[in-house]
C-alpha atoms as a PDB file:
ATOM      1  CA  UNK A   1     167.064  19.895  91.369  1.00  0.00           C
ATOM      2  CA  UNK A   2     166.447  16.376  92.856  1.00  0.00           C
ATOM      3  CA  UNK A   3     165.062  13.232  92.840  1.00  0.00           C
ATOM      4  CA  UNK A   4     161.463  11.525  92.215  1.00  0.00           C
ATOM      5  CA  UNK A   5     160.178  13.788  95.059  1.00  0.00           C
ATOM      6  CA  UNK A   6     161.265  16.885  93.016  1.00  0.00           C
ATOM      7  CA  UNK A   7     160.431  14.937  89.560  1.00  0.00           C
ATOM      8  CA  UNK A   8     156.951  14.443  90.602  1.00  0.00           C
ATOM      9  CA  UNK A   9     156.010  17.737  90.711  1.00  0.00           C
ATOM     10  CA  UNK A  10     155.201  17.547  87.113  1.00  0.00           C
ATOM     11  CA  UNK A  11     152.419  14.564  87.840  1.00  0.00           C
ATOM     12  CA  UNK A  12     150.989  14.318  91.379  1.00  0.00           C
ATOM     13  CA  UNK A  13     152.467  17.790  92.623  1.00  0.00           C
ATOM     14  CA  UNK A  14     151.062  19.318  89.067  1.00  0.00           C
ATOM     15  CA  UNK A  15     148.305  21.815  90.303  1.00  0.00           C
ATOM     16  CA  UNK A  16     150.699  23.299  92.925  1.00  0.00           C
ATOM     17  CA  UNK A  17     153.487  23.324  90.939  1.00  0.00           C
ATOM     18  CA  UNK A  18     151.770  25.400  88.305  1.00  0.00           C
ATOM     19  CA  UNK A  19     150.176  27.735  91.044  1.00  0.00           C
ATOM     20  CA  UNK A  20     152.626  28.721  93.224  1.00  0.00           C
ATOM     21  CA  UNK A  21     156.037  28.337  90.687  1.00  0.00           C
ATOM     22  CA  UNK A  22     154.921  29.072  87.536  1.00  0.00           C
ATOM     23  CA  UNK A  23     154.938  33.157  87.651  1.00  0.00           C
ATOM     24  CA  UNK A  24     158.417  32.610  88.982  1.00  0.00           C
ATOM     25  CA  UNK A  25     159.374  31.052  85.928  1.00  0.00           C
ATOM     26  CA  UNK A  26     160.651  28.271  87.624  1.00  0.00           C
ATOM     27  CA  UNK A  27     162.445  24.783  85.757  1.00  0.00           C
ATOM     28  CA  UNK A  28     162.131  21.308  87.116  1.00  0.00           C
ATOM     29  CA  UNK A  29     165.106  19.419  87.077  1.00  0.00           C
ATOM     30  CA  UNK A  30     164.490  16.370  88.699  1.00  0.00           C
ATOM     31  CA  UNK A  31     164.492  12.811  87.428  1.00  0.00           C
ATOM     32  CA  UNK A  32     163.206   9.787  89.848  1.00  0.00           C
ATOM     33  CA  UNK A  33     165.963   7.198  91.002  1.00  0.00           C
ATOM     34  CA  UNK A  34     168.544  10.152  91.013  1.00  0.00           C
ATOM     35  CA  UNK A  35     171.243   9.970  93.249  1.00  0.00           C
ATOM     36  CA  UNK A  36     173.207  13.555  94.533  1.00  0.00           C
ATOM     37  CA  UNK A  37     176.301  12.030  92.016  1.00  0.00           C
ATOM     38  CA  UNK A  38     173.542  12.010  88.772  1.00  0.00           C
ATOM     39  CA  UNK A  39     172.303  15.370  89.734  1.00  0.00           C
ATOM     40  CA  UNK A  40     176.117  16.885  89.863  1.00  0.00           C
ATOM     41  CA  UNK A  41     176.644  14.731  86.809  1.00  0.00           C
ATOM     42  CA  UNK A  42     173.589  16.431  84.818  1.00  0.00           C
ATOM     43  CA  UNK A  43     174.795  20.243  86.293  1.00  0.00           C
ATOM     44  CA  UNK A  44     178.141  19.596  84.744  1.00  0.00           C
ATOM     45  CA  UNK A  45     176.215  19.351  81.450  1.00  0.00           C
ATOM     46  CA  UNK A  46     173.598  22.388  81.778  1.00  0.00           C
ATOM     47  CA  UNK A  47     174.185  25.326  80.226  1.00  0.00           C
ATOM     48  CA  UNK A  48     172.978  28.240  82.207  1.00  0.00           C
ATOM     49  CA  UNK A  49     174.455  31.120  80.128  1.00  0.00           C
ATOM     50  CA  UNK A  50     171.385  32.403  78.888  1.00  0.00           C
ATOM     51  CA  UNK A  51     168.890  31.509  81.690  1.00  0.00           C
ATOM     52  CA  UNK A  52     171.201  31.721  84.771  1.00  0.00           C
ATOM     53  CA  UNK A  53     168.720  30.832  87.825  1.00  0.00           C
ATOM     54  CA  UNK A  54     168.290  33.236  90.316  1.00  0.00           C
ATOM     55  CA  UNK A  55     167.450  30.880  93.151  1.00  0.00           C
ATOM     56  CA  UNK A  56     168.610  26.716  93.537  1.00  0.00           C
ATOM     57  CA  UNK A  57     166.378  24.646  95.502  1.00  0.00           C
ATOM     58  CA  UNK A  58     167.758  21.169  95.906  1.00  0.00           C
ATOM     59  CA  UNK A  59     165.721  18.217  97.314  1.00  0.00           C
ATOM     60  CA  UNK A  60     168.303  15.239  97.553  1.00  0.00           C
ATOM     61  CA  UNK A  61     170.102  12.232  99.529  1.00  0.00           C
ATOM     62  CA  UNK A  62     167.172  10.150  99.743  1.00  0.00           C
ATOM     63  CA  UNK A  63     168.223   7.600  97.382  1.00  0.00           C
ATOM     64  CA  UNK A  64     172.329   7.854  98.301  1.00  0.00           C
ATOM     65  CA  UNK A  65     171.160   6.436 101.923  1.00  0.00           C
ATOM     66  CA  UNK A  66     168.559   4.041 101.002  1.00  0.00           C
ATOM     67  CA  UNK A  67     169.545   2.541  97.193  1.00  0.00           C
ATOM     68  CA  UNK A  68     171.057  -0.848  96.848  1.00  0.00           C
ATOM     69  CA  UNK A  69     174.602   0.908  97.549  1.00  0.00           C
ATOM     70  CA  UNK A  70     173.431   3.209 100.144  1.00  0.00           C
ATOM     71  CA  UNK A  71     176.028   5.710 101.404  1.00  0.00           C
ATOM     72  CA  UNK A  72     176.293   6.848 105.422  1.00  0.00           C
ATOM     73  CA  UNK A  73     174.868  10.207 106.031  1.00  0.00           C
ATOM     74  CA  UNK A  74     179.157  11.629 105.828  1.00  0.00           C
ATOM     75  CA  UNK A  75     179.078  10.521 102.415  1.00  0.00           C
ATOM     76  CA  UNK A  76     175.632  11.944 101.190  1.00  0.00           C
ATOM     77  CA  UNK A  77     176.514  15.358 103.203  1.00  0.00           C
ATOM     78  CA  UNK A  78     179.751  15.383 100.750  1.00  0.00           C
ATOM     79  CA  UNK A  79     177.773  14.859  97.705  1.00  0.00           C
ATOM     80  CA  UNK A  80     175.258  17.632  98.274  1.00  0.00           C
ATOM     81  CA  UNK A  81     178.435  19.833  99.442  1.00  0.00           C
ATOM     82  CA  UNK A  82     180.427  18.730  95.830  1.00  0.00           C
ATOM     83  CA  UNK A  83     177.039  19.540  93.955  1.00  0.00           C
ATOM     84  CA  UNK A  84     176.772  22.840  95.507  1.00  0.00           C
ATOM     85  CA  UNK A  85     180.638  23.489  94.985  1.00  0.00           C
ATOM     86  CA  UNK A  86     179.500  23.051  91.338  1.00  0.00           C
ATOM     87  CA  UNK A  87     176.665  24.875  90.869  1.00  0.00           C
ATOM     88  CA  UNK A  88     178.294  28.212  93.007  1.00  0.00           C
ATOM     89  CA  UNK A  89     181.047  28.047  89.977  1.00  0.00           C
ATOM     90  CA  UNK A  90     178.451  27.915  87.035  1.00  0.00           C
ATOM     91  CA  UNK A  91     176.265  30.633  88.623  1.00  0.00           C
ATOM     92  CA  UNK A  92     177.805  32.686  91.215  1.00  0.00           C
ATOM     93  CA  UNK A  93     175.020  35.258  91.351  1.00  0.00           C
ATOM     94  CA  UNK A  94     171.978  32.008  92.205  1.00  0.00           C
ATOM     95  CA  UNK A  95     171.417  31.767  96.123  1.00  0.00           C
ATOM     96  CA  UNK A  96     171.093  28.189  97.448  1.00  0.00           C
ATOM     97  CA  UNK A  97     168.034  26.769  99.409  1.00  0.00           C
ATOM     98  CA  UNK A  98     168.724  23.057 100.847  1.00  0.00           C
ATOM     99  CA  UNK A  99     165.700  21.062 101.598  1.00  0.00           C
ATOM    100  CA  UNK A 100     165.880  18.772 104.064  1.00  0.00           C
ATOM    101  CA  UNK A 101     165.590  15.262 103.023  1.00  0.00           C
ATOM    102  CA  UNK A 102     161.916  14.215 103.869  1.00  0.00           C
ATOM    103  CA  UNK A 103     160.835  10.829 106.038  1.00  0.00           C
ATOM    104  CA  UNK A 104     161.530   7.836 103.945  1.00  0.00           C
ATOM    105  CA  UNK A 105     159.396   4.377 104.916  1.00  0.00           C
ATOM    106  CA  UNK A 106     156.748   3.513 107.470  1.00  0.00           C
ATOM    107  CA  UNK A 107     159.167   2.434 109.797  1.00  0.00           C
ATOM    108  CA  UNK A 108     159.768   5.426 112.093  1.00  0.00           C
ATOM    109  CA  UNK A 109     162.664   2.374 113.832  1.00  0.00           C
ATOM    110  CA  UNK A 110     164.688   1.788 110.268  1.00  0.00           C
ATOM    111  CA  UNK A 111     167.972   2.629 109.887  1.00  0.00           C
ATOM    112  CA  UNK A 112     167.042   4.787 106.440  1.00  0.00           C
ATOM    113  CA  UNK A 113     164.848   7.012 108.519  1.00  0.00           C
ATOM    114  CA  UNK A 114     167.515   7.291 111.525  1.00  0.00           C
ATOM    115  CA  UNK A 115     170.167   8.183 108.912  1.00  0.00           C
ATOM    116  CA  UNK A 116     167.579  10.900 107.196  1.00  0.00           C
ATOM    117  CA  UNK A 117     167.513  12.470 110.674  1.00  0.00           C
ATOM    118  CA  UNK A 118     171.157  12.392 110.798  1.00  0.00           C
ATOM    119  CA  UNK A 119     172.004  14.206 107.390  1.00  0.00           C
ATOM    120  CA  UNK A 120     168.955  16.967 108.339  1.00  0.00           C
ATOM    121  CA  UNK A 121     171.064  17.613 111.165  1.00  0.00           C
ATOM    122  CA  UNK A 122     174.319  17.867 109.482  1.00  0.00           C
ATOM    123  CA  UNK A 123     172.530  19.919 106.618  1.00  0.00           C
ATOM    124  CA  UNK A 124     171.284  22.357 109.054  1.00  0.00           C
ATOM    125  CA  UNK A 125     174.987  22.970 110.434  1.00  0.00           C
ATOM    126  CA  UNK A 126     176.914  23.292 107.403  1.00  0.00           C
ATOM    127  CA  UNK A 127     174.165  25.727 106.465  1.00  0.00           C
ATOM    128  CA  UNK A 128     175.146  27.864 109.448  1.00  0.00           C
ATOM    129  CA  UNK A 129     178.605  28.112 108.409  1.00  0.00           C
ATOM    130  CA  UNK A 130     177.878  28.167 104.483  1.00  0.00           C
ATOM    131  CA  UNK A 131     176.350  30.988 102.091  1.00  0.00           C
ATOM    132  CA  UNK A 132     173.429  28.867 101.481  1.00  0.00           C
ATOM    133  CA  UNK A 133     169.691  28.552 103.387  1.00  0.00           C
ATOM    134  CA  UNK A 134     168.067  25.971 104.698  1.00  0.00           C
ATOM    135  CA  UNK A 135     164.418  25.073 104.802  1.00  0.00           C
ATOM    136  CA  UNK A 136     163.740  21.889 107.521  1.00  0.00           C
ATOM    137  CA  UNK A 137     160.518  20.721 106.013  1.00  0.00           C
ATOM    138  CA  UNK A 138     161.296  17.194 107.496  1.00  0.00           C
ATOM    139  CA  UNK A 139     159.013  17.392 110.283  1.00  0.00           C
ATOM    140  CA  UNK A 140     155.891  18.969 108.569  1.00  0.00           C
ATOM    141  CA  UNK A 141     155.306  15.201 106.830  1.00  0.00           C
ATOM    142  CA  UNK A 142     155.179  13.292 110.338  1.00  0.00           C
ATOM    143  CA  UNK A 143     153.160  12.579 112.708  1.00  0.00           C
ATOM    144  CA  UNK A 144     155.380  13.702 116.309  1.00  0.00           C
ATOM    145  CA  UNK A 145     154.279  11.405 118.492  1.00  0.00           C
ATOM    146  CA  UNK A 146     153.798   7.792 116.389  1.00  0.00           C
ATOM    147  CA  UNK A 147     156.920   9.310 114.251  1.00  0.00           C
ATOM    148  CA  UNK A 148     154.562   7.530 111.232  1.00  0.00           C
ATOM    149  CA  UNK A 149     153.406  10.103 108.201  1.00  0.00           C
ATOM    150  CA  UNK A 150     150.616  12.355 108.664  1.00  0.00           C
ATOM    151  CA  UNK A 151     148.124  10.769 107.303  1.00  0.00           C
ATOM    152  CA  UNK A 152     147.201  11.704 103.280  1.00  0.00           C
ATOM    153  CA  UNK A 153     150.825  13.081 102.629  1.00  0.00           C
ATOM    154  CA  UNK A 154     152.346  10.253 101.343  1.00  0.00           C
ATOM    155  CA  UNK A 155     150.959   7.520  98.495  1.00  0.00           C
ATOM    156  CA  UNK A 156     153.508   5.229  99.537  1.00  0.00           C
ATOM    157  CA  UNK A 157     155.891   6.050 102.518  1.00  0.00           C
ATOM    158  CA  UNK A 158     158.639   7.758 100.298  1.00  0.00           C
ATOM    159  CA  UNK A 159     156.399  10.087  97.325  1.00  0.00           C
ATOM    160  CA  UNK A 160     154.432  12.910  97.903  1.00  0.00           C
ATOM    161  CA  UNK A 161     150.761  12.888  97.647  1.00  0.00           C
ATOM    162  CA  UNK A 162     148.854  15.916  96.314  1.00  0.00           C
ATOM    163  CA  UNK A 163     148.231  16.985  99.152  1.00  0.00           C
ATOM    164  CA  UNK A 164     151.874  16.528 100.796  1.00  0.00           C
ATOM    165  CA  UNK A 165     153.040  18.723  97.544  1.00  0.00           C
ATOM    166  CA  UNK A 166     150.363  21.081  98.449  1.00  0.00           C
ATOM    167  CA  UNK A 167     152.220  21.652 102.452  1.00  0.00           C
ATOM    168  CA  UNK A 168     155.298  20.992 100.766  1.00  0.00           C
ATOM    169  CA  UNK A 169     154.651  24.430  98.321  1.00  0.00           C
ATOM    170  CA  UNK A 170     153.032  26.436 100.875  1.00  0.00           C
ATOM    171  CA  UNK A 171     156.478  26.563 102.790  1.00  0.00           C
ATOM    172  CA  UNK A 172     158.347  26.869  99.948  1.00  0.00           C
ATOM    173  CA  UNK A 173     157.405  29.366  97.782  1.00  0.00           C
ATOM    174  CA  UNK A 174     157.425  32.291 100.745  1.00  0.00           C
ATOM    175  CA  UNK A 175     161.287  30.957 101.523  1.00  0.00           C
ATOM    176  CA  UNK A 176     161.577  31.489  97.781  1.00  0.00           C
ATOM    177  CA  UNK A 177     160.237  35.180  97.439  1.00  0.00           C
ATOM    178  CA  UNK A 178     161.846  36.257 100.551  1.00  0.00           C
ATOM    179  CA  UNK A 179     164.945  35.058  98.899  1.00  0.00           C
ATOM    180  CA  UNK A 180     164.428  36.979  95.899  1.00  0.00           C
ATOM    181  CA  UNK A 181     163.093  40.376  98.043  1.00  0.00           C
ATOM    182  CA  UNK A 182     166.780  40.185  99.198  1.00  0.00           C
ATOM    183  CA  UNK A 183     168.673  40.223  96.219  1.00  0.00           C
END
């Protein structure tokens, strides 16, 4: 569940999507411009009695920090705990893996970036303390030293390129399976 960066998938992420998640029968359920608020909104509204998932991944708080009303990281962390609250009540059996929100922007200096860096870090330790997992894929998009995007990741300084969906998958899906090798 997410935003244009989980949305995407379905266009620019395609070929990887359909090699490494379609034998685990996996559903997309992201919609670009979605806040954490539109994503708890739509879960309210899913029925998951016949198809309860097994695993959650959820890619969000990009667009609660940097959209015309953009929230402080407190706020997003909130969301993403309320949306998580929600979807541990409609399917207690499904683990939980939290992304971490990826680089937004060119500027490694902006505020939106700072605050991404921020909410990673206050993902990582409510994760400690929660039933959920955590995969920090944050850093795998940017260059350490310049702190700008590795170059041919990005199309635009926010959205995946093929071949930033292509990283993105190859840590993913082994967090996935070793998820479901526990269960």
């Amino acid at each position: 569940m997410g935003d244009s960066l989980t949305d995407y998938w379905s266009s620019t992420g395609k070929s990887n999507w359909e090699l490494d998640f379609h034998d685990l029968k996996a559903g997309n359920y992201g919609i670009a411009g979605d806040r954490v608020e539109h994503m708890d909104y739509r879960l309210q509204k899913t029925d998951f009695k016949r198809h309860e998932p097994r695993v959650f991944v959820i890619l969000a708080g990009t667009n609660n920090l940097s959209q015309e009303k953009a929230e402080s990281p407190d706020a997003v962390l909130k969301r993403i705990e309320s949306l998580i609250a929600g979807i541990q009540k409609r399917c207690p059996k499904c683990q939980i893996l939290v992304l971490s929100v990826l680089p937004n922007g060119e500027n490694p200096d902006a505020r939106l970036r700072k605050d991404i860096v921020v909410l990673n870090e206050k993902l990582k330790d409510r994760c400690k303390v929660k039933t959920w997992g955590m995969l920090d894929v944050h850093d795998l998009f940017f260059d350490s030293k310049t702190k700008k995007w590795k170059r041919g990741l990005t199309i635009d300084g926010t959205h995946l390129s093929a071949h930033g969906y292509d990283l993105l998958a190859r840590k993913l899906r082994p967090a996935i399976l070793e998820i479901l090798e526990r269960k």
